[in-house]
N, C-alpha and C. Protein backbone atom coordinates (compact mmCIF):
# COMPACT_ATOMS: atom_id res chain seq x y z
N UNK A 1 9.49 -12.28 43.50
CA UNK A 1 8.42 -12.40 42.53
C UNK A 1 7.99 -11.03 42.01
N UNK A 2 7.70 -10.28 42.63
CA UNK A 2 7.82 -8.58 42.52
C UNK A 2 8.37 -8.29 41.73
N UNK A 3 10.02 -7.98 41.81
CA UNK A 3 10.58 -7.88 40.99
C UNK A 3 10.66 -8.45 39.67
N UNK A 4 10.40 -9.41 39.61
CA UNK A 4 10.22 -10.21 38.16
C UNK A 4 8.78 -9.75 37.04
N UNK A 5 8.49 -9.79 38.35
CA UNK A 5 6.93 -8.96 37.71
C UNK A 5 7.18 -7.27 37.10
N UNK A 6 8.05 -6.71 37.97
CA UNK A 6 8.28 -5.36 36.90
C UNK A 6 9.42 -5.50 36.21
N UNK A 7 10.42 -5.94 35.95
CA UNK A 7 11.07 -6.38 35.12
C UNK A 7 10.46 -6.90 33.96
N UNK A 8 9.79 -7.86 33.99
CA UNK A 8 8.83 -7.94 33.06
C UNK A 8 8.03 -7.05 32.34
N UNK A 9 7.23 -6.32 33.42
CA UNK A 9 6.19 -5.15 32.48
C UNK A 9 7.39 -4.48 31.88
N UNK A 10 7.88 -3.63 32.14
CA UNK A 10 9.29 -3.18 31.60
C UNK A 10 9.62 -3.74 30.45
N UNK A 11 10.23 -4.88 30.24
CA UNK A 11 10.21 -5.26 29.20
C UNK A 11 9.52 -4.93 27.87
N UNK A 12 8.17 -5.67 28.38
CA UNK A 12 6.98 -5.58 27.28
C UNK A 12 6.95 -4.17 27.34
N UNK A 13 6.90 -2.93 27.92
CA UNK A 13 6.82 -1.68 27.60
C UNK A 13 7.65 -1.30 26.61
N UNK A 14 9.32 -2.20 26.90
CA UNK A 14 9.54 -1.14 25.97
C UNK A 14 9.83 -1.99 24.35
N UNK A 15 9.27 -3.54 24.68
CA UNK A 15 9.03 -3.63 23.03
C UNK A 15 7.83 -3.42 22.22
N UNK A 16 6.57 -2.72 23.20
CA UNK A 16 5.68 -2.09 22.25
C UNK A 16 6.40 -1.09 21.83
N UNK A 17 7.03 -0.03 22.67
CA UNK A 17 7.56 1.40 22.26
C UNK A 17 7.90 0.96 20.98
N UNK A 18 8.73 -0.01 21.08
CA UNK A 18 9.72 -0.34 19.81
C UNK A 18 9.09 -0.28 18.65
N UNK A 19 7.57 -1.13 18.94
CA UNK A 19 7.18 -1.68 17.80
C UNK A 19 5.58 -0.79 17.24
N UNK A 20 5.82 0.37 18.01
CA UNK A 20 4.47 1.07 18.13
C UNK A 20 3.92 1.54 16.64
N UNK A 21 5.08 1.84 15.65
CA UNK A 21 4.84 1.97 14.54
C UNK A 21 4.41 1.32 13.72
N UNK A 22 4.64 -0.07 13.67
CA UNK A 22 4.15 -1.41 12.99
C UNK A 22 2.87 -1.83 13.74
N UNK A 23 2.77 -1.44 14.97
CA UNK A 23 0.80 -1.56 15.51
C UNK A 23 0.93 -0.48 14.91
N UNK A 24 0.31 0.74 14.53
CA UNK A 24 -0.59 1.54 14.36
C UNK A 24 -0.68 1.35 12.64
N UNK A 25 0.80 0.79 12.42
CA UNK A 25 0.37 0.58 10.21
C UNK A 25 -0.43 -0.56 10.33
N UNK A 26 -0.26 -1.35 10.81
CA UNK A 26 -1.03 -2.80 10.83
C UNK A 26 -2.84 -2.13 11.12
N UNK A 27 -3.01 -1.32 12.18
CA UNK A 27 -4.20 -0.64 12.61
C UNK A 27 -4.88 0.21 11.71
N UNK A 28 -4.16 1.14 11.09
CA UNK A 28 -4.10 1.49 9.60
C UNK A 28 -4.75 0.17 8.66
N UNK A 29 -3.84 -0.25 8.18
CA UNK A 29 -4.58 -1.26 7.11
C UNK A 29 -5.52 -2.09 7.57
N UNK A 30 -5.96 -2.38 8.50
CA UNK A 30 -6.99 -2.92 9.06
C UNK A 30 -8.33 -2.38 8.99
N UNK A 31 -7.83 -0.41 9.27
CA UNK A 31 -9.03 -0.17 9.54
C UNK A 31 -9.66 0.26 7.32
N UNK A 32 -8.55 0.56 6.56
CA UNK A 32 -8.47 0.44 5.14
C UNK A 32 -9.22 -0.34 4.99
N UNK A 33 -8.73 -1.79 4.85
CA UNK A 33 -9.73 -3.02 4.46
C UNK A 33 -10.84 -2.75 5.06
N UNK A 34 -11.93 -2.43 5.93
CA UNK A 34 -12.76 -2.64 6.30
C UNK A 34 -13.74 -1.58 5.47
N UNK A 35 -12.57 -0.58 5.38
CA UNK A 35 -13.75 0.77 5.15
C UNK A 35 -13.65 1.19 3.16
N UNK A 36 -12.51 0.45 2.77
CA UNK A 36 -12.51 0.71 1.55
C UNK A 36 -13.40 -0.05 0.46
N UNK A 37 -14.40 0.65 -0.74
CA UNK A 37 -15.26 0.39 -1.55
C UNK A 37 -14.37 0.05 -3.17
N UNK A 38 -15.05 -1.03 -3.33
CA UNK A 38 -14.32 -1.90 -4.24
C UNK A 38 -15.65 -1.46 -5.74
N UNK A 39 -15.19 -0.94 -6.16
CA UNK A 39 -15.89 -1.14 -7.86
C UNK A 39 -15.37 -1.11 -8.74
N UNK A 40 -16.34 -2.29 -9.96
CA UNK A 40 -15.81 -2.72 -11.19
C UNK A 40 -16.03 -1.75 -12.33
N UNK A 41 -15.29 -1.24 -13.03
CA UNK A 41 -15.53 0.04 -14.44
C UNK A 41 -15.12 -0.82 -15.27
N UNK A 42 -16.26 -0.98 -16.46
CA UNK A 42 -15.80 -1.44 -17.81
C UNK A 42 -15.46 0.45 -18.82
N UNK A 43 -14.27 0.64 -19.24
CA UNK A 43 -14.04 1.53 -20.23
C UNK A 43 -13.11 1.54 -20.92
N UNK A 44 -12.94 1.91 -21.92
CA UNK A 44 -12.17 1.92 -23.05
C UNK A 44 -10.73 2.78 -22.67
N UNK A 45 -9.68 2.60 -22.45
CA UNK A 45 -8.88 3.60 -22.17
C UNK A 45 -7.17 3.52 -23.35
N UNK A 46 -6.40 4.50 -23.11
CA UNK A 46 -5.93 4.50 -24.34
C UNK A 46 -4.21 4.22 -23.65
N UNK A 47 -3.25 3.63 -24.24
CA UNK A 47 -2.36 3.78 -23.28
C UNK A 47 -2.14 5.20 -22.49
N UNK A 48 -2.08 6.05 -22.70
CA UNK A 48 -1.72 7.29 -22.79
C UNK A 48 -2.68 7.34 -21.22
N UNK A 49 -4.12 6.34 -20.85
CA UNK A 49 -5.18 7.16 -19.18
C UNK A 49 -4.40 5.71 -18.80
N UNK A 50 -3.91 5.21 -19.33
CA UNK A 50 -3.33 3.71 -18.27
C UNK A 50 -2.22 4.19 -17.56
N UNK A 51 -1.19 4.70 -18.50
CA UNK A 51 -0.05 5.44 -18.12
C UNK A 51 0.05 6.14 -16.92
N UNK A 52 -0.78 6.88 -17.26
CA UNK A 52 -0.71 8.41 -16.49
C UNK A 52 -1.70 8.19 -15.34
N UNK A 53 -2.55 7.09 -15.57
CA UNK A 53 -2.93 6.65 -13.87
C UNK A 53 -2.22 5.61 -12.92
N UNK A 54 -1.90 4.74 -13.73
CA UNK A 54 -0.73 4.34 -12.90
C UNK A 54 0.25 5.51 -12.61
N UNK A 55 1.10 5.87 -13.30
CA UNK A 55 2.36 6.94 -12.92
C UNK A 55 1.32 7.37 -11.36
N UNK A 56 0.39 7.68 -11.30
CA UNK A 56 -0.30 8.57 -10.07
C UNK A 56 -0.36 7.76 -9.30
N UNK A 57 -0.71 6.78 -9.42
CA UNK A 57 -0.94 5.45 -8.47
C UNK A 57 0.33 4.87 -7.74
N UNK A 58 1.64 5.13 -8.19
CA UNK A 58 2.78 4.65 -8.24
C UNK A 58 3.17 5.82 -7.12
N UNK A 59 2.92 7.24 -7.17
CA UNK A 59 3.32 8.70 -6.78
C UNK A 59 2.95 7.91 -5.31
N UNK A 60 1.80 7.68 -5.15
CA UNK A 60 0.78 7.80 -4.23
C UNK A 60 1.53 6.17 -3.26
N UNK A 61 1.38 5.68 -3.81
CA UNK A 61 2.19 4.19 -3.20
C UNK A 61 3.77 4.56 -2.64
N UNK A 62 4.46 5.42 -3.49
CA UNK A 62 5.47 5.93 -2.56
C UNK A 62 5.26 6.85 -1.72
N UNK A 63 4.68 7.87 -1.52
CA UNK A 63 4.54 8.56 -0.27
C UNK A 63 3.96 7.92 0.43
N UNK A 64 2.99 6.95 0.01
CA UNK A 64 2.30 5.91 1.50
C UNK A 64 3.49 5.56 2.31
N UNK A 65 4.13 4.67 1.02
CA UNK A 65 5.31 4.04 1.44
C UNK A 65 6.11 4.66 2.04
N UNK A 66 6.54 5.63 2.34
CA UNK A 66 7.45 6.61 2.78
C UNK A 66 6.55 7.21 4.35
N UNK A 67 5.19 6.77 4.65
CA UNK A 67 5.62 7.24 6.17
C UNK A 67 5.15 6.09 6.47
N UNK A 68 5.27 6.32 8.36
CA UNK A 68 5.29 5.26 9.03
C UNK A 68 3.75 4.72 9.44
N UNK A 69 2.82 5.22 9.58
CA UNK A 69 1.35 5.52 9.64
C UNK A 69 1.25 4.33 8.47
N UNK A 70 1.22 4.74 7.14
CA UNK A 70 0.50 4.28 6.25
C UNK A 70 1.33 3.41 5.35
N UNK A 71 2.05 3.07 5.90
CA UNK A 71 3.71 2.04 4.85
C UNK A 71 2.60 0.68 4.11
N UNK A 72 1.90 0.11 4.82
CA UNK A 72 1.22 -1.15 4.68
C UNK A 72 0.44 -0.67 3.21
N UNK A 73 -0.45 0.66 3.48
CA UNK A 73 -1.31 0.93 2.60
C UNK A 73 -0.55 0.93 1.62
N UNK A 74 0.15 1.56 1.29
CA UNK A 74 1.00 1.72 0.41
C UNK A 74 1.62 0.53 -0.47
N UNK A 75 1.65 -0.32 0.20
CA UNK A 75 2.03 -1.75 -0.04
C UNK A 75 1.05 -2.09 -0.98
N UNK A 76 0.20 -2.19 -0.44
CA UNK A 76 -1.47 -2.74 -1.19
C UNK A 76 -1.39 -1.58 -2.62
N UNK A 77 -1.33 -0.56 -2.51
CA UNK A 77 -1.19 0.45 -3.56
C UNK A 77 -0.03 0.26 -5.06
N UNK A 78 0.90 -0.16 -4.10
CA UNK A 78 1.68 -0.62 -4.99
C UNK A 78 1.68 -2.48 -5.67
N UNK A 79 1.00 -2.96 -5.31
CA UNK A 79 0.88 -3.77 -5.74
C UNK A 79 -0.22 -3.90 -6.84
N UNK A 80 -1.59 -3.16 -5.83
CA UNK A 80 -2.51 -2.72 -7.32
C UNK A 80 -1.64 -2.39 -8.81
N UNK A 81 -0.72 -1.67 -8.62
CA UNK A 81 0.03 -0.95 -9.57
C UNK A 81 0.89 -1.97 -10.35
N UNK A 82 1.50 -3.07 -9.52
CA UNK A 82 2.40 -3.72 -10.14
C UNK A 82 1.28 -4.80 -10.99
N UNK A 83 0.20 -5.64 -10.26
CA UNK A 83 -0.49 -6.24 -11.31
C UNK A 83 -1.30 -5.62 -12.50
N UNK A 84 -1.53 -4.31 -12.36
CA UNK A 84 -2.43 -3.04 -13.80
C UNK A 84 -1.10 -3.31 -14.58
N UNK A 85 0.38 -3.39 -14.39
CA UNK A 85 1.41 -3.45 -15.05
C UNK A 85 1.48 -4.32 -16.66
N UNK A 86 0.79 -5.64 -16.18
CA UNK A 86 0.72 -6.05 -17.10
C UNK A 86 0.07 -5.55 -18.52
N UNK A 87 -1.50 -5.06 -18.38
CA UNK A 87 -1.68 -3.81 -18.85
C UNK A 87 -1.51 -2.99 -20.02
N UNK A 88 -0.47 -2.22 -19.09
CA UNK A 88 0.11 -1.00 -19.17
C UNK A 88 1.14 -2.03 -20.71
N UNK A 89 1.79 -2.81 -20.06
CA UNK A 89 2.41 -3.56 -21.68
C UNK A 89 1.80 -3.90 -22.73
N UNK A 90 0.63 -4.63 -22.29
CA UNK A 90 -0.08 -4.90 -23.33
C UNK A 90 -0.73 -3.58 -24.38
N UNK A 91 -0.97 -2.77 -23.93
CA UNK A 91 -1.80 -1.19 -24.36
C UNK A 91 -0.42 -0.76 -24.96
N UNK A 92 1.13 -0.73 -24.57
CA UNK A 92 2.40 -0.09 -25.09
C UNK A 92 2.49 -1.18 -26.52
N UNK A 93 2.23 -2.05 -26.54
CA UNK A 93 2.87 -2.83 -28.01
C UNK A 93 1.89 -2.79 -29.03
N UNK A 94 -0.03 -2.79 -28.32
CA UNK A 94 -0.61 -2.49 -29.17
C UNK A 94 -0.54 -1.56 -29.77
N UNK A 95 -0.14 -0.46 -29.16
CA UNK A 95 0.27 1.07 -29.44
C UNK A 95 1.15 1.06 -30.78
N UNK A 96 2.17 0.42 -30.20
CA UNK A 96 3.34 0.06 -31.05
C UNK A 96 3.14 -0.12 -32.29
N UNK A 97 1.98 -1.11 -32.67
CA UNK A 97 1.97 -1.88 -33.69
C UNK A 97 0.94 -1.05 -34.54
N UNK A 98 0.10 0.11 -33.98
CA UNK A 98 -1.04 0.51 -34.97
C UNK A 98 -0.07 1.64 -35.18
N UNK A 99 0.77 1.87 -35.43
CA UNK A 99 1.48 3.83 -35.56
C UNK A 99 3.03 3.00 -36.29
């Protein structure tokens, strides 16, 4: 029984090791959602501040994305980015059409 019993912990030791990176992003975005402030801006913007804040927003979503800490955030970042997308088209054809 002993033995089964550390064989066991063993185990589970070493599939946290494994998985220690995906707890601490998960811990990460957890502790994000809790602490991040959500506000609404009504302003006028031109394609040209849609652009160029997404493009930043996009920068920022890949280096999230790119470590292991903050991959999740990044997720959320980039998705902000992919729904402003629509947007970003709509502001390019209006563009289009007054020039």
């Amino acid at each position: 029984m002993r033995k089964i019993s550390i064989i066991l912990g063993v185990v589970i030791f070493i599939v946290l090791l494994a998985n220690i990176s995906d707890i601490i992003a998960h811990a990460k975005l957890y502790m994000f959602e809790q602490n991040k402030n959500v506000t609404t801006e009504t302003k006028v913007v031109t394609f040209r501040d849609i652009f160029e804040t997404l493009y930043e927003q996009r920068e920022v979503a890949r280096e999230l994305e790119d470590s292991i800490l903050y991959s999740l955030i990044g997720d959320e970042v980039r998705r902000g980015a992919d729904e402003a997308y629509v947007y970003e088209v709509l502001l390019a054809i209006t563009n289009k059409s007054n020039h």
